[in-house]
C-alpha atoms as a PDB file:
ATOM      1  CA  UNK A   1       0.000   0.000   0.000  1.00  0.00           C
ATOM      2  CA  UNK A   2       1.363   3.797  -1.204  1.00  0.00           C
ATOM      3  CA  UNK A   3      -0.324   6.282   1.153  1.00  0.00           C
ATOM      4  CA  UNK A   4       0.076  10.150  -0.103  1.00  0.00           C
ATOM      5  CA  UNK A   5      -1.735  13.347   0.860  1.00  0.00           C
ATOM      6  CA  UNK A   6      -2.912  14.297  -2.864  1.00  0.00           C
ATOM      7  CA  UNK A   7      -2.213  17.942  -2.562  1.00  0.00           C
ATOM      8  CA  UNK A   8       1.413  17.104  -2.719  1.00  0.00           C
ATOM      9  CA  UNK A   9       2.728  17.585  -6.537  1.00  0.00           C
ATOM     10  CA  UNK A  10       5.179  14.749  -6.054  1.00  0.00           C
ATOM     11  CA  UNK A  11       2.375  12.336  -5.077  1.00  0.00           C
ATOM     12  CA  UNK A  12       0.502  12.453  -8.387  1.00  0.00           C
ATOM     13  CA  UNK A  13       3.848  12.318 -10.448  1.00  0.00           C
ATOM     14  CA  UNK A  14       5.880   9.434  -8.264  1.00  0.00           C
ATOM     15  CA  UNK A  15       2.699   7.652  -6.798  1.00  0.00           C
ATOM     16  CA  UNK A  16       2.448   4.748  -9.599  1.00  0.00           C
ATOM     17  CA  UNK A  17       6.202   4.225  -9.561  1.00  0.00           C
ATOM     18  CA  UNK A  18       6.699   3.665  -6.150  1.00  0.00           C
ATOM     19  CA  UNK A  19       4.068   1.522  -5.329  1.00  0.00           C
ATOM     20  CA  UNK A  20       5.491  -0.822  -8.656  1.00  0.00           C
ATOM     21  CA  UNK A  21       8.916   0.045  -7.528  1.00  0.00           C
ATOM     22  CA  UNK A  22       8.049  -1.702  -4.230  1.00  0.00           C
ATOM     23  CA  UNK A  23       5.572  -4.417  -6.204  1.00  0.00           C
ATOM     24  CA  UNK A  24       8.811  -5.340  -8.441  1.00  0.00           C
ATOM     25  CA  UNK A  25      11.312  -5.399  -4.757  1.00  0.00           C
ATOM     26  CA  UNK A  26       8.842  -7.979  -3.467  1.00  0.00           C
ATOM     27  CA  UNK A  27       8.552 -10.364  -6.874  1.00  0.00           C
ATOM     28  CA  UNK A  28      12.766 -11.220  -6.420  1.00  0.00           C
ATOM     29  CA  UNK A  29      11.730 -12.517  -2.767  1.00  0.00           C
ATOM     30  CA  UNK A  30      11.565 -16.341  -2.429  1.00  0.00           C
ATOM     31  CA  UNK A  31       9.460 -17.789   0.385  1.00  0.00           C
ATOM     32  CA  UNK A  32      12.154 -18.193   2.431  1.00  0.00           C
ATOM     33  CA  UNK A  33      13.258 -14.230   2.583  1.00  0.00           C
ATOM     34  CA  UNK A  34       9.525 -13.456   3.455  1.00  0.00           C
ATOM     35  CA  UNK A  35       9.400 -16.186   6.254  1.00  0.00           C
ATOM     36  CA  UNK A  36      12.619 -14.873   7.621  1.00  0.00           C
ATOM     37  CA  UNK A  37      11.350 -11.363   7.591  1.00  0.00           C
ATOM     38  CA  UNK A  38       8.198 -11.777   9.163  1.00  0.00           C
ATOM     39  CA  UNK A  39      10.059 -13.598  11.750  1.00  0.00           C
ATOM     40  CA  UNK A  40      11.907 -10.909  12.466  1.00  0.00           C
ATOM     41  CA  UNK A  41       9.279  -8.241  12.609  1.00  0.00           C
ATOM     42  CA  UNK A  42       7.039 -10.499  15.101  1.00  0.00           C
ATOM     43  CA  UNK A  43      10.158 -11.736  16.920  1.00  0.00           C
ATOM     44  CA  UNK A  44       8.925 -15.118  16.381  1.00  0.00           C
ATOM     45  CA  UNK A  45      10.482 -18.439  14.758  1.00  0.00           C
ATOM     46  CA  UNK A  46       9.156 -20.965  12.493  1.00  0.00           C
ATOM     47  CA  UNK A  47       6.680 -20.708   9.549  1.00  0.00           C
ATOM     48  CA  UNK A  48       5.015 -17.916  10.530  1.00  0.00           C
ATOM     49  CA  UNK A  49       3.484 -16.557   7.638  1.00  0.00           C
ATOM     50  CA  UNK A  50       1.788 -20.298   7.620  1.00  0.00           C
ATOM     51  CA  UNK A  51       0.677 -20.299  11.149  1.00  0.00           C
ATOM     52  CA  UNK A  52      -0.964 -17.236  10.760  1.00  0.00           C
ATOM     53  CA  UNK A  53      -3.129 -17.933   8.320  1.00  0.00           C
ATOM     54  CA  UNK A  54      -3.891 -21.542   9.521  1.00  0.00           C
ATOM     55  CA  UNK A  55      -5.228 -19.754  12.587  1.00  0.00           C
ATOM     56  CA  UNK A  56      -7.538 -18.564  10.896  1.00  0.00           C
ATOM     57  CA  UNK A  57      -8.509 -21.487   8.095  1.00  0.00           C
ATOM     58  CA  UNK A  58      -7.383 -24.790   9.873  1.00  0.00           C
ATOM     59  CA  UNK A  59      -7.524 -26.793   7.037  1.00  0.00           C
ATOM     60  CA  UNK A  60      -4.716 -24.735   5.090  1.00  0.00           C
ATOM     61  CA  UNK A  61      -2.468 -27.453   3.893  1.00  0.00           C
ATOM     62  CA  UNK A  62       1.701 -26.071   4.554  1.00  0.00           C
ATOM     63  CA  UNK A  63       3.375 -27.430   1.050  1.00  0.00           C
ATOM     64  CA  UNK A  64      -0.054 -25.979  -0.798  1.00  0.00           C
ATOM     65  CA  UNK A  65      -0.065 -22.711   1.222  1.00  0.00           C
ATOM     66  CA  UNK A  66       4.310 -22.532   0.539  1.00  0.00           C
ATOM     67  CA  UNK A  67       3.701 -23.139  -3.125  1.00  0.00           C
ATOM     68  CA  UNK A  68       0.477 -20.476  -3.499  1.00  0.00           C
ATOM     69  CA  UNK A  69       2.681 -17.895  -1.706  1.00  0.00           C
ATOM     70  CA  UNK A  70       5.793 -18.937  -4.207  1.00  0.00           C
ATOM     71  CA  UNK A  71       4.107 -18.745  -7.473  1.00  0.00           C
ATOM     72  CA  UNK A  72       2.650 -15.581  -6.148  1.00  0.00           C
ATOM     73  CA  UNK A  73       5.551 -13.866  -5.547  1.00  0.00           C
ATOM     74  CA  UNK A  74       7.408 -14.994  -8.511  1.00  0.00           C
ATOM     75  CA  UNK A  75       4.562 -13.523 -10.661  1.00  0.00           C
ATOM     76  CA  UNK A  76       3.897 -10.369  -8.692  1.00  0.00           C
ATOM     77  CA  UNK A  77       0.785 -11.464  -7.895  1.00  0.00           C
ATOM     78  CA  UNK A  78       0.200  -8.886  -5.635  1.00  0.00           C
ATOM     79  CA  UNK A  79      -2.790  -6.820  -4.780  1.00  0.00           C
ATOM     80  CA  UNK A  80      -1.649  -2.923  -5.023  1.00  0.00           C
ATOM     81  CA  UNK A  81      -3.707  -0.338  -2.904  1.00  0.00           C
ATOM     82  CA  UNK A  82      -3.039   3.691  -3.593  1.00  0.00           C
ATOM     83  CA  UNK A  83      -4.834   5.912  -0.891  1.00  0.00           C
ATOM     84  CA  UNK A  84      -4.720   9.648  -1.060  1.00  0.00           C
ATOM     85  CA  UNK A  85      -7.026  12.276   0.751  1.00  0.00           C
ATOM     86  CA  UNK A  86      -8.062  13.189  -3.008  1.00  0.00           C
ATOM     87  CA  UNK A  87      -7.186  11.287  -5.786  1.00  0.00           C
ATOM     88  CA  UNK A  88     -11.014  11.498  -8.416  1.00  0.00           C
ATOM     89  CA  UNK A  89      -8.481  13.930 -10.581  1.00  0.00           C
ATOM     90  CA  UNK A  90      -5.655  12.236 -12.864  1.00  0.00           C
ATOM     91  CA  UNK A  91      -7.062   8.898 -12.276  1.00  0.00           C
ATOM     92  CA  UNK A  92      -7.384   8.014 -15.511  1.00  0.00           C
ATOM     93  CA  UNK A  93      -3.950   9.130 -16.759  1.00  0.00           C
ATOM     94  CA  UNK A  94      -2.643   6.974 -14.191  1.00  0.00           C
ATOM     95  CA  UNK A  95      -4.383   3.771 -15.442  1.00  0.00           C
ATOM     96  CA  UNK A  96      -3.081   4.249 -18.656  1.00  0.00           C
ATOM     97  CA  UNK A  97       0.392   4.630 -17.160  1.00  0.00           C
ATOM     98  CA  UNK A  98       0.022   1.258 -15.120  1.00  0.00           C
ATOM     99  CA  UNK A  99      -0.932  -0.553 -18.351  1.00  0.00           C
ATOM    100  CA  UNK A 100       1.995   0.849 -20.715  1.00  0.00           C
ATOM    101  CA  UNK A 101       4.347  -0.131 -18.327  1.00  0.00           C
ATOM    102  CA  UNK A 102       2.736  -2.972 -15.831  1.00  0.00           C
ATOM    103  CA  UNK A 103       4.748  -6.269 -16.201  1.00  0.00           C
ATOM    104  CA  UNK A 104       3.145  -8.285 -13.795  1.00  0.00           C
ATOM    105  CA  UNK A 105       0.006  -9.956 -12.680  1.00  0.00           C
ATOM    106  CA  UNK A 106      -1.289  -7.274  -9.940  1.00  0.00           C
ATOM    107  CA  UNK A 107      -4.757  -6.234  -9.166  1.00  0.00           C
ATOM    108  CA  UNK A 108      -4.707  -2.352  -8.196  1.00  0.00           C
ATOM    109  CA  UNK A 109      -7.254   0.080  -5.872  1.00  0.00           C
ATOM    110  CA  UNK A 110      -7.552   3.249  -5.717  1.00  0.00           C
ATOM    111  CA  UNK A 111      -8.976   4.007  -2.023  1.00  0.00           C
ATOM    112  CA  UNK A 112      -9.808   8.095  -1.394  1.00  0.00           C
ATOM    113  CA  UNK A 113      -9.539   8.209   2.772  1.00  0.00           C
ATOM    114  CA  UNK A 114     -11.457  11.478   4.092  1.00  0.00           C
ATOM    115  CA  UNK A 115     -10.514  12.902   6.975  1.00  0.00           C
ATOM    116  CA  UNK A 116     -12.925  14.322   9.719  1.00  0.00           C
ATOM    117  CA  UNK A 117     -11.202  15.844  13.209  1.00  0.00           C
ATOM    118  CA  UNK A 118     -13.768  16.939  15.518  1.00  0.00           C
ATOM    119  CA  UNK A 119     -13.894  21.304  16.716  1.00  0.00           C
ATOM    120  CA  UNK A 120     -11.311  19.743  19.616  1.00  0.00           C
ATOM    121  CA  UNK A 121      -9.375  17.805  17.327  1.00  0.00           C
ATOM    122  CA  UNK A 122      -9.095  15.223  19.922  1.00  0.00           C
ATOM    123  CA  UNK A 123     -10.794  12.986  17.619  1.00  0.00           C
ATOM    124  CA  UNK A 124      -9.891  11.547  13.634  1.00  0.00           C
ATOM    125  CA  UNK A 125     -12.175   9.887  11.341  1.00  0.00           C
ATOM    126  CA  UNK A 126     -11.492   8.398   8.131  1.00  0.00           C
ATOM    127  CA  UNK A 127     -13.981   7.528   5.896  1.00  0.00           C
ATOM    128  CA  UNK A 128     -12.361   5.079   3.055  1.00  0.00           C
ATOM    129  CA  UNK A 129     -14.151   4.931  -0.483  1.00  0.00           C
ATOM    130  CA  UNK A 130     -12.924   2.863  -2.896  1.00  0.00           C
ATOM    131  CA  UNK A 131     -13.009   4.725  -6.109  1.00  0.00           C
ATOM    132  CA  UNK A 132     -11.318   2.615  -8.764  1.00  0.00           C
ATOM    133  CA  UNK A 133     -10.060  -1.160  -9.694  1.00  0.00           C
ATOM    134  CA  UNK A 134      -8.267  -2.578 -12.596  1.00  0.00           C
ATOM    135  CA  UNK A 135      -8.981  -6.161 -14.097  1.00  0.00           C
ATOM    136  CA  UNK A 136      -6.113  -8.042 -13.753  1.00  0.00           C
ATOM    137  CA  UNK A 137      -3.288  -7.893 -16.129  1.00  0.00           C
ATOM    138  CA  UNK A 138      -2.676 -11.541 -17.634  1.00  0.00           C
ATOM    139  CA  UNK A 139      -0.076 -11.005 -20.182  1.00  0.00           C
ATOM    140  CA  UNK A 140       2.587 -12.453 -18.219  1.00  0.00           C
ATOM    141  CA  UNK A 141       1.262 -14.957 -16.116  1.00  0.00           C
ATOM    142  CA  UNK A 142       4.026 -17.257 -17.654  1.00  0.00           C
ATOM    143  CA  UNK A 143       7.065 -14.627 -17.722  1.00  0.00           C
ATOM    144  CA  UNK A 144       8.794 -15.543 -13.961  1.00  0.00           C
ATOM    145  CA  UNK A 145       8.112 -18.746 -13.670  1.00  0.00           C
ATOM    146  CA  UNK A 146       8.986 -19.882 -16.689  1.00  0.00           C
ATOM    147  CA  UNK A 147      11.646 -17.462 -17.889  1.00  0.00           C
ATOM    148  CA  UNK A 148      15.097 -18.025 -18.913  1.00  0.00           C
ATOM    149  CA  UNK A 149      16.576 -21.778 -18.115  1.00  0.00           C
ATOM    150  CA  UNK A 150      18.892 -22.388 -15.223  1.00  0.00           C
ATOM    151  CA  UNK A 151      22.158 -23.994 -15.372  1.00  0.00           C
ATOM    152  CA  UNK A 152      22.888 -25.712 -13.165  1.00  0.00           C
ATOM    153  CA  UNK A 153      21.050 -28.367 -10.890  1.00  0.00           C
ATOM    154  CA  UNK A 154      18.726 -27.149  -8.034  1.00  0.00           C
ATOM    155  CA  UNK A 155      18.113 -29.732  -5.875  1.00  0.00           C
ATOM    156  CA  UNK A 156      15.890 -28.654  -2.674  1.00  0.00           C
ATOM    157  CA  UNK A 157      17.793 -27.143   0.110  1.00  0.00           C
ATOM    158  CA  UNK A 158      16.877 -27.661   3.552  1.00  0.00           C
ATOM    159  CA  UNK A 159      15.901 -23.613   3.627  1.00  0.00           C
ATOM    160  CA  UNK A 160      13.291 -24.263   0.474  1.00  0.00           C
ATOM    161  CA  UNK A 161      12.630 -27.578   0.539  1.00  0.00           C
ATOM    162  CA  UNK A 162       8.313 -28.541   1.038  1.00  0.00           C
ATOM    163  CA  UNK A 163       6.614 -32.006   0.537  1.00  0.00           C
ATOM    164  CA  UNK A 164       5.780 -30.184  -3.227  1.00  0.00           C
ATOM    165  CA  UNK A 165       9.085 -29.271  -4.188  1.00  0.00           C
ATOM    166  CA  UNK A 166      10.513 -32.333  -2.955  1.00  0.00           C
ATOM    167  CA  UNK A 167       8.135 -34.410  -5.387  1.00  0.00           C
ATOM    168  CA  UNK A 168       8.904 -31.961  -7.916  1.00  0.00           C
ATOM    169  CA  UNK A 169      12.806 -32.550  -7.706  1.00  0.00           C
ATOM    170  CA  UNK A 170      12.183 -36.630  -7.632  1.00  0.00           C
ATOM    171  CA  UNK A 171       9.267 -36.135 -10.712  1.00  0.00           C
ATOM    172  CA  UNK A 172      11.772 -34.173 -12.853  1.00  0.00           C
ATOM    173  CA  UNK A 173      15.062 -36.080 -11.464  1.00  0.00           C
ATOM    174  CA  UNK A 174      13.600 -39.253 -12.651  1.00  0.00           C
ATOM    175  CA  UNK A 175      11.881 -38.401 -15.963  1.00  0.00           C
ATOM    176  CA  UNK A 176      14.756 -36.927 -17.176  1.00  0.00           C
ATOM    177  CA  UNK A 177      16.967 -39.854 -16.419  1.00  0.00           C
ATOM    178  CA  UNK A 178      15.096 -41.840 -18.365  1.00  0.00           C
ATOM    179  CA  UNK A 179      14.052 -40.157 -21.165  1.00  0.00           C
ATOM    180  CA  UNK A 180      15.606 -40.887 -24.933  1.00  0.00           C
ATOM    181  CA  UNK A 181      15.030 -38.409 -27.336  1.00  0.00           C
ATOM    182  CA  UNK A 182      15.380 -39.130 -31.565  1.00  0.00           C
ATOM    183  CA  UNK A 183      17.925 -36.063 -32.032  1.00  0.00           C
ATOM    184  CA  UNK A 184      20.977 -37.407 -29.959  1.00  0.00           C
ATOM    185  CA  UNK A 185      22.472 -33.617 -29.878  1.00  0.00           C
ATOM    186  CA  UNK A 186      19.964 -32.263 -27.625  1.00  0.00           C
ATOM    187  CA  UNK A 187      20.513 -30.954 -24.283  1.00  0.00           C
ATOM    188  CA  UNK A 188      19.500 -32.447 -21.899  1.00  0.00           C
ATOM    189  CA  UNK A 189      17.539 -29.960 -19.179  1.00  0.00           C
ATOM    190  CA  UNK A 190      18.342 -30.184 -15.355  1.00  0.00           C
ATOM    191  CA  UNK A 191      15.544 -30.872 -13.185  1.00  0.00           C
ATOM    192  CA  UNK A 192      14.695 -28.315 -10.698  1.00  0.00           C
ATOM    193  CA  UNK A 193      12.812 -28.375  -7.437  1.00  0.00           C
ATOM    194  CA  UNK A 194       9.884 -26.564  -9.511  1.00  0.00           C
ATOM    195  CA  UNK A 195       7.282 -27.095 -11.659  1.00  0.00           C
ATOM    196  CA  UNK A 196       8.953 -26.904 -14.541  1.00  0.00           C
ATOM    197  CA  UNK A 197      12.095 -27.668 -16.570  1.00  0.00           C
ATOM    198  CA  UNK A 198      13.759 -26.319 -19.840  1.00  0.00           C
ATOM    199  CA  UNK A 199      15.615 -27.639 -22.867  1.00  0.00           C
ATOM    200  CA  UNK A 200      18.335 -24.968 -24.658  1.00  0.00           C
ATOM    201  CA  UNK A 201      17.465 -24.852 -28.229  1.00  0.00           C
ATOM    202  CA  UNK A 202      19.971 -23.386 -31.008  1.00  0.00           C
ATOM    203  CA  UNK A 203      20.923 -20.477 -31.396  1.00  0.00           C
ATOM    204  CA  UNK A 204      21.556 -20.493 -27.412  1.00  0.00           C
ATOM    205  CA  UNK A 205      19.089 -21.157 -24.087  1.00  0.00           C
ATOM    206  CA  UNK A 206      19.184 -17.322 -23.586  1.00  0.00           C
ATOM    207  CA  UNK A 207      17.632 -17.054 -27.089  1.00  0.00           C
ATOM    208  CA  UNK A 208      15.675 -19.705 -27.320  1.00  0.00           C
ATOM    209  CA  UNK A 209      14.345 -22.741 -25.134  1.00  0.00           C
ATOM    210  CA  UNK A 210      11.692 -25.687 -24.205  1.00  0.00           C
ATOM    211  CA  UNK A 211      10.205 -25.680 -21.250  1.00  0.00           C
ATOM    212  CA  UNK A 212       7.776 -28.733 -19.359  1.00  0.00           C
ATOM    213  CA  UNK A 213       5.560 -27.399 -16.953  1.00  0.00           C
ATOM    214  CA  UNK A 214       2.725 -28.075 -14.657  1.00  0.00           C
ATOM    215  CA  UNK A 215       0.885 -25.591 -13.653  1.00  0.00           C
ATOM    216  CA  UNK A 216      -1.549 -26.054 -10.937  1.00  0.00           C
ATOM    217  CA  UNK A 217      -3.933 -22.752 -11.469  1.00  0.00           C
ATOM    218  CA  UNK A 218      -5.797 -24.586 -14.192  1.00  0.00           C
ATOM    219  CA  UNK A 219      -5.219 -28.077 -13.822  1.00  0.00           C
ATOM    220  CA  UNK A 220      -2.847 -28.195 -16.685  1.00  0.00           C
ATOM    221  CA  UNK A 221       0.516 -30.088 -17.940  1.00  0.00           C
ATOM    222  CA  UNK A 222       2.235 -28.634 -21.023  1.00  0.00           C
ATOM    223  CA  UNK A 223       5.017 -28.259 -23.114  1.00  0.00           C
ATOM    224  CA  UNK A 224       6.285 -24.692 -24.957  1.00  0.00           C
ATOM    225  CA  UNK A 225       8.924 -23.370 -27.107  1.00  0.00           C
ATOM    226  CA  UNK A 226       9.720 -19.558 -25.823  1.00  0.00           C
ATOM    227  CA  UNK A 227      11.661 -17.001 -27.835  1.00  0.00           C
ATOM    228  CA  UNK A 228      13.546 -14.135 -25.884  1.00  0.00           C
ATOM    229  CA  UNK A 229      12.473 -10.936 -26.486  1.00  0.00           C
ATOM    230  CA  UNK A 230      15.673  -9.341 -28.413  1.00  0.00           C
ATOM    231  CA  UNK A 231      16.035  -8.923 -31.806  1.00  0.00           C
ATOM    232  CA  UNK A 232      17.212 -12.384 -32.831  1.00  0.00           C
ATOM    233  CA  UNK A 233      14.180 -14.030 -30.824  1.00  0.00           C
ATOM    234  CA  UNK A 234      11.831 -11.833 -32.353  1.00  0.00           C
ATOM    235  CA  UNK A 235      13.083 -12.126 -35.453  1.00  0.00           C
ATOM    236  CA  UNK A 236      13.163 -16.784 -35.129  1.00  0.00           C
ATOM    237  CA  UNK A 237       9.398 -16.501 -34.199  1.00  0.00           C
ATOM    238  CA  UNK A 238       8.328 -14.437 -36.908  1.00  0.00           C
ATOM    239  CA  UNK A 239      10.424 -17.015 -39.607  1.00  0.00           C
ATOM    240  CA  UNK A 240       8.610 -20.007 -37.701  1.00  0.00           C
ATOM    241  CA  UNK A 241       4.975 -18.243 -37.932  1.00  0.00           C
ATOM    242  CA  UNK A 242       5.549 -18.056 -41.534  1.00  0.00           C
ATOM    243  CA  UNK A 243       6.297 -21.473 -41.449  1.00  0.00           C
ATOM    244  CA  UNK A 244       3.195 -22.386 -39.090  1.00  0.00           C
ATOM    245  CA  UNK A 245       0.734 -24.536 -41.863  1.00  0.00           C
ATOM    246  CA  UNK A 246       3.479 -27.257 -42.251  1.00  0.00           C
ATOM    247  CA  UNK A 247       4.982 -26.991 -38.580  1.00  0.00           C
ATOM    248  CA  UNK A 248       1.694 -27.927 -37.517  1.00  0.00           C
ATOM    249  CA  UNK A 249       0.811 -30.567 -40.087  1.00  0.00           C
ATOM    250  CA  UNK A 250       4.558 -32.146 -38.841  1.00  0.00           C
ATOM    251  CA  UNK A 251       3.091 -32.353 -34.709  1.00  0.00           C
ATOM    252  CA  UNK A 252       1.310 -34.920 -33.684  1.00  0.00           C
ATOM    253  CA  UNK A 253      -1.023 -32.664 -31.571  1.00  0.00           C
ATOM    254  CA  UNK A 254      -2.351 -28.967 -31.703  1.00  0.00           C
ATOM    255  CA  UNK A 255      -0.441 -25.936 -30.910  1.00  0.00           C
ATOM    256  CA  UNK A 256      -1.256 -22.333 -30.560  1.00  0.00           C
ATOM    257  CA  UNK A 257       0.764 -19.549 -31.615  1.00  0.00           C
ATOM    258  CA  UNK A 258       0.935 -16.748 -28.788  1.00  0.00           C
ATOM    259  CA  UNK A 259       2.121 -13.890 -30.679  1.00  0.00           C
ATOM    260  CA  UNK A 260       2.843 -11.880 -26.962  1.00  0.00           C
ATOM    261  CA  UNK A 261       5.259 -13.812 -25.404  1.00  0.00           C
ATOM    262  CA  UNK A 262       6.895 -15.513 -28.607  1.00  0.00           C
ATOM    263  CA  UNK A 263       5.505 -19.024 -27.403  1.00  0.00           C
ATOM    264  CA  UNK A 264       4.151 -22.259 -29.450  1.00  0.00           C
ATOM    265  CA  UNK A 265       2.789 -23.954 -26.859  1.00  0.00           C
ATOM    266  CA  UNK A 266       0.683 -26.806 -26.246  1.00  0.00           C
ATOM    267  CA  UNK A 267      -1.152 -28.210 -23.423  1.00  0.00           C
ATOM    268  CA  UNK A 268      -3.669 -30.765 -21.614  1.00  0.00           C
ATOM    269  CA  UNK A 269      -5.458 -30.683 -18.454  1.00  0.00           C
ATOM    270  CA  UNK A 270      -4.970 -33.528 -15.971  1.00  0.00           C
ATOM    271  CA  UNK A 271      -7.840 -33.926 -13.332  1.00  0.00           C
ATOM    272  CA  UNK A 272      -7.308 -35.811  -9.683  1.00  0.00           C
ATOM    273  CA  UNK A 273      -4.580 -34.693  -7.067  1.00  0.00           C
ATOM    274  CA  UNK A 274      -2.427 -31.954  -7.371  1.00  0.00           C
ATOM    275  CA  UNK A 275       0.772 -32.204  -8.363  1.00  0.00           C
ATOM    276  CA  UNK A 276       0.059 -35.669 -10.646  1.00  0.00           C
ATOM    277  CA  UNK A 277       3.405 -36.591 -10.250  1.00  0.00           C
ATOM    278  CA  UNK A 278       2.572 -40.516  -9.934  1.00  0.00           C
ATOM    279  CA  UNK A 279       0.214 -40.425 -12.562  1.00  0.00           C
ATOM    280  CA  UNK A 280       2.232 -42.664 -15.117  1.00  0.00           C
ATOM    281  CA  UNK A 281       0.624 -40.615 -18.334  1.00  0.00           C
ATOM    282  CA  UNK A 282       2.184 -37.412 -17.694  1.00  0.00           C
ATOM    283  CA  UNK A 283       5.783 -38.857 -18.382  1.00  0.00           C
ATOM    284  CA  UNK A 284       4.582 -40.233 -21.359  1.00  0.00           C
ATOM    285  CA  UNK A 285       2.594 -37.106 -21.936  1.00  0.00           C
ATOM    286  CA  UNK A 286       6.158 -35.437 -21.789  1.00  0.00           C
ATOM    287  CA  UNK A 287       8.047 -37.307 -23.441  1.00  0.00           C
ATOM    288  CA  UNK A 288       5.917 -37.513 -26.277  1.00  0.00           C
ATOM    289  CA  UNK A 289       5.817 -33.635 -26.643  1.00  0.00           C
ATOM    290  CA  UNK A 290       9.449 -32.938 -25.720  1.00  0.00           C
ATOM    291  CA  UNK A 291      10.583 -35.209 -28.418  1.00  0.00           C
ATOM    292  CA  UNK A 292       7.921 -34.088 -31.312  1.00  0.00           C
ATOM    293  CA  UNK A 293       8.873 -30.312 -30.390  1.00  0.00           C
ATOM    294  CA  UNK A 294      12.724 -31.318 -30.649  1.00  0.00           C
ATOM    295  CA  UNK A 295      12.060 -32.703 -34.114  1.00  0.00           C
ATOM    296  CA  UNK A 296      10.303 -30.227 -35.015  1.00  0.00           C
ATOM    297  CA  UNK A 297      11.914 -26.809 -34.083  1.00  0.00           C
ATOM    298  CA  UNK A 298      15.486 -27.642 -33.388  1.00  0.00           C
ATOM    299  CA  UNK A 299      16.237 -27.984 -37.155  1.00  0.00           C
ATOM    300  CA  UNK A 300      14.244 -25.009 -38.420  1.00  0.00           C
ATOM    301  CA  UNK A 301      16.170 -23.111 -35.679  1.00  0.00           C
ATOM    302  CA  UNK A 302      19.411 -24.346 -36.393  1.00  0.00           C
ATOM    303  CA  UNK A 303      18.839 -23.470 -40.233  1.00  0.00           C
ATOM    304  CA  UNK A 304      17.708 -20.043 -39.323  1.00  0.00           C
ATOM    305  CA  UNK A 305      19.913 -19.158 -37.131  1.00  0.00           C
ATOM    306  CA  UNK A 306      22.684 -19.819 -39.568  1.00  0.00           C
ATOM    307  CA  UNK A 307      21.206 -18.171 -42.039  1.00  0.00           C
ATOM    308  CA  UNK A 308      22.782 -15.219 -43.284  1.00  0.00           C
ATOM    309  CA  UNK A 309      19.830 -13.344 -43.524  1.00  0.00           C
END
């Protein structure tokens, strides 16, 4: 929350920045730094953060509540609140500031807060109204959690580790042991103690890249080729678009083309307990995708990225 008194000039100018400036702070915090620092502020050790909330729903599950609170941070999924004394005027230009330059997945509110004081001043009422509130922003619900591939191994440390991430690290760990590919020159990924894992595809991982993922939001299990966002990226997702009728006569399953994020993804939702980890067609789900996408892109990216042009 950004609290200003709205007949200060710097308020309307800063106001949006420093409440994002403070939104994009908290996204690089894992878990762990928010347990520690609510530890410290209550003086208290342990989960904290957990406790609190199970006081008040006992049937709050930890590794669920751990992994919620992970993917939320990770994706700024934050709830932003902006209270002035005053704020009806330039509301609208400040919207349209938060959506040119919004990068994560934040609901905001605009709350005005009049002030009474009684003839003695002895007493203060506020009177809160809540004037405005965006829809969410869902371009980037992917971006954090399924950005640029690690490189090395990151097997659960005793700071992060939680029942979910520790079936994560075994699912991944174990899959990727076993799994044979056609093209014997691709990279293998490294499995994480996440929900999801990447391949490096030519010209480089930092360009382009694979990634498995569950994601537990909507039930789903999926695979996706991402290009970065630089030149080179942008200009490899344009030359496979052009390319998309016989790229997707070549998979064996449908693919959409998310012209935002410079994805080709597919997917499939998996009902029954979350994370499906022991259900034994998700490996072969993955494989099966891994290997067509392989096939498919590595040598169209390999060409292109050669390419003079």
């Amino acid at each position: 929350m950004e609290t200003k008194l709205w007949r200060n000039p710097e308020a309307r100018r800063k106001v949006i920045g420093q409440i994002l400036d403070y939104a994009k702070e908290l996204q690089t915090w894992s878990y762990s730094d928010l347990q520690r620092e609510v530890s410290r502020r209550t003086g208290t050790k342990g989960n904290i953060p957990y406790e609190l909330v199970k006081n008040l729903y006992p049937d709050t599950e930890e590794s669920e509540f751990v992994d919620g609170v992970s993917n939320s941070l990770a994706q700024g999924d934050f709830m932003l609140v902006i209270a002035g004394d005053g704020i009806r005027s330039d509301t609208q230009a400040m919207v349209q500031y938060l959506d040119r330059t919004a990068n994560m997945k934040f609901t905001l509110a605009m709350i005005e807060t009049a002030v009474y004081q009684t003839k003695e001043e002895d007493l203060t009422f506020i009177q809160p109204r809540t004037l405005f509130q965006t829809k969410e922003i869902q371009r980037t619900v992917y971006i954090t959690d399924f950005g640029d591939a690690p490189q090395a191994d990151q097997e659960p440390s005793k700071s992060q580790s939680s029942p979910l991430l520790d079936q994560y690290w075994m699912f991944w760990k174990d899959f990727i042991d076993n799994l044979r590919l056609d093209d014997p020159d691709q990279p293998m990924a490294n499995p994480l103690a996440k929900g999801n894992v990447f391949f490096s595809m030519p010209p480089s991982g930092k360009t382009a890249w694979l990634t498995l993922y569950f994601f537990k939001a909507s039930s789903e299990i999926g695979c996706f080729l991402r290009l970065s966002s630089s030149e080179e990226g942008e200009s490899l997702y344009q030359a496979l678009k052009d390319d998309a009728e016989a790229i997707e006569q070549e998979l064996p399953f449908p693919i959409e083309w998310d012209d935002k994020n410079a994805r080709v993804i597919t997917h499939r939702r998996i009902d029954g307990n979350w994370p499906p980890v022991k259900n034994t067609s998700v490996k072969s789900y993955f494989s099966e995708v891994v290997n067509a996408f392989v096939n498919t892109f590595r040598p169209r990216l390999e060409r292109l990225s050669s390419s003079p042009d």
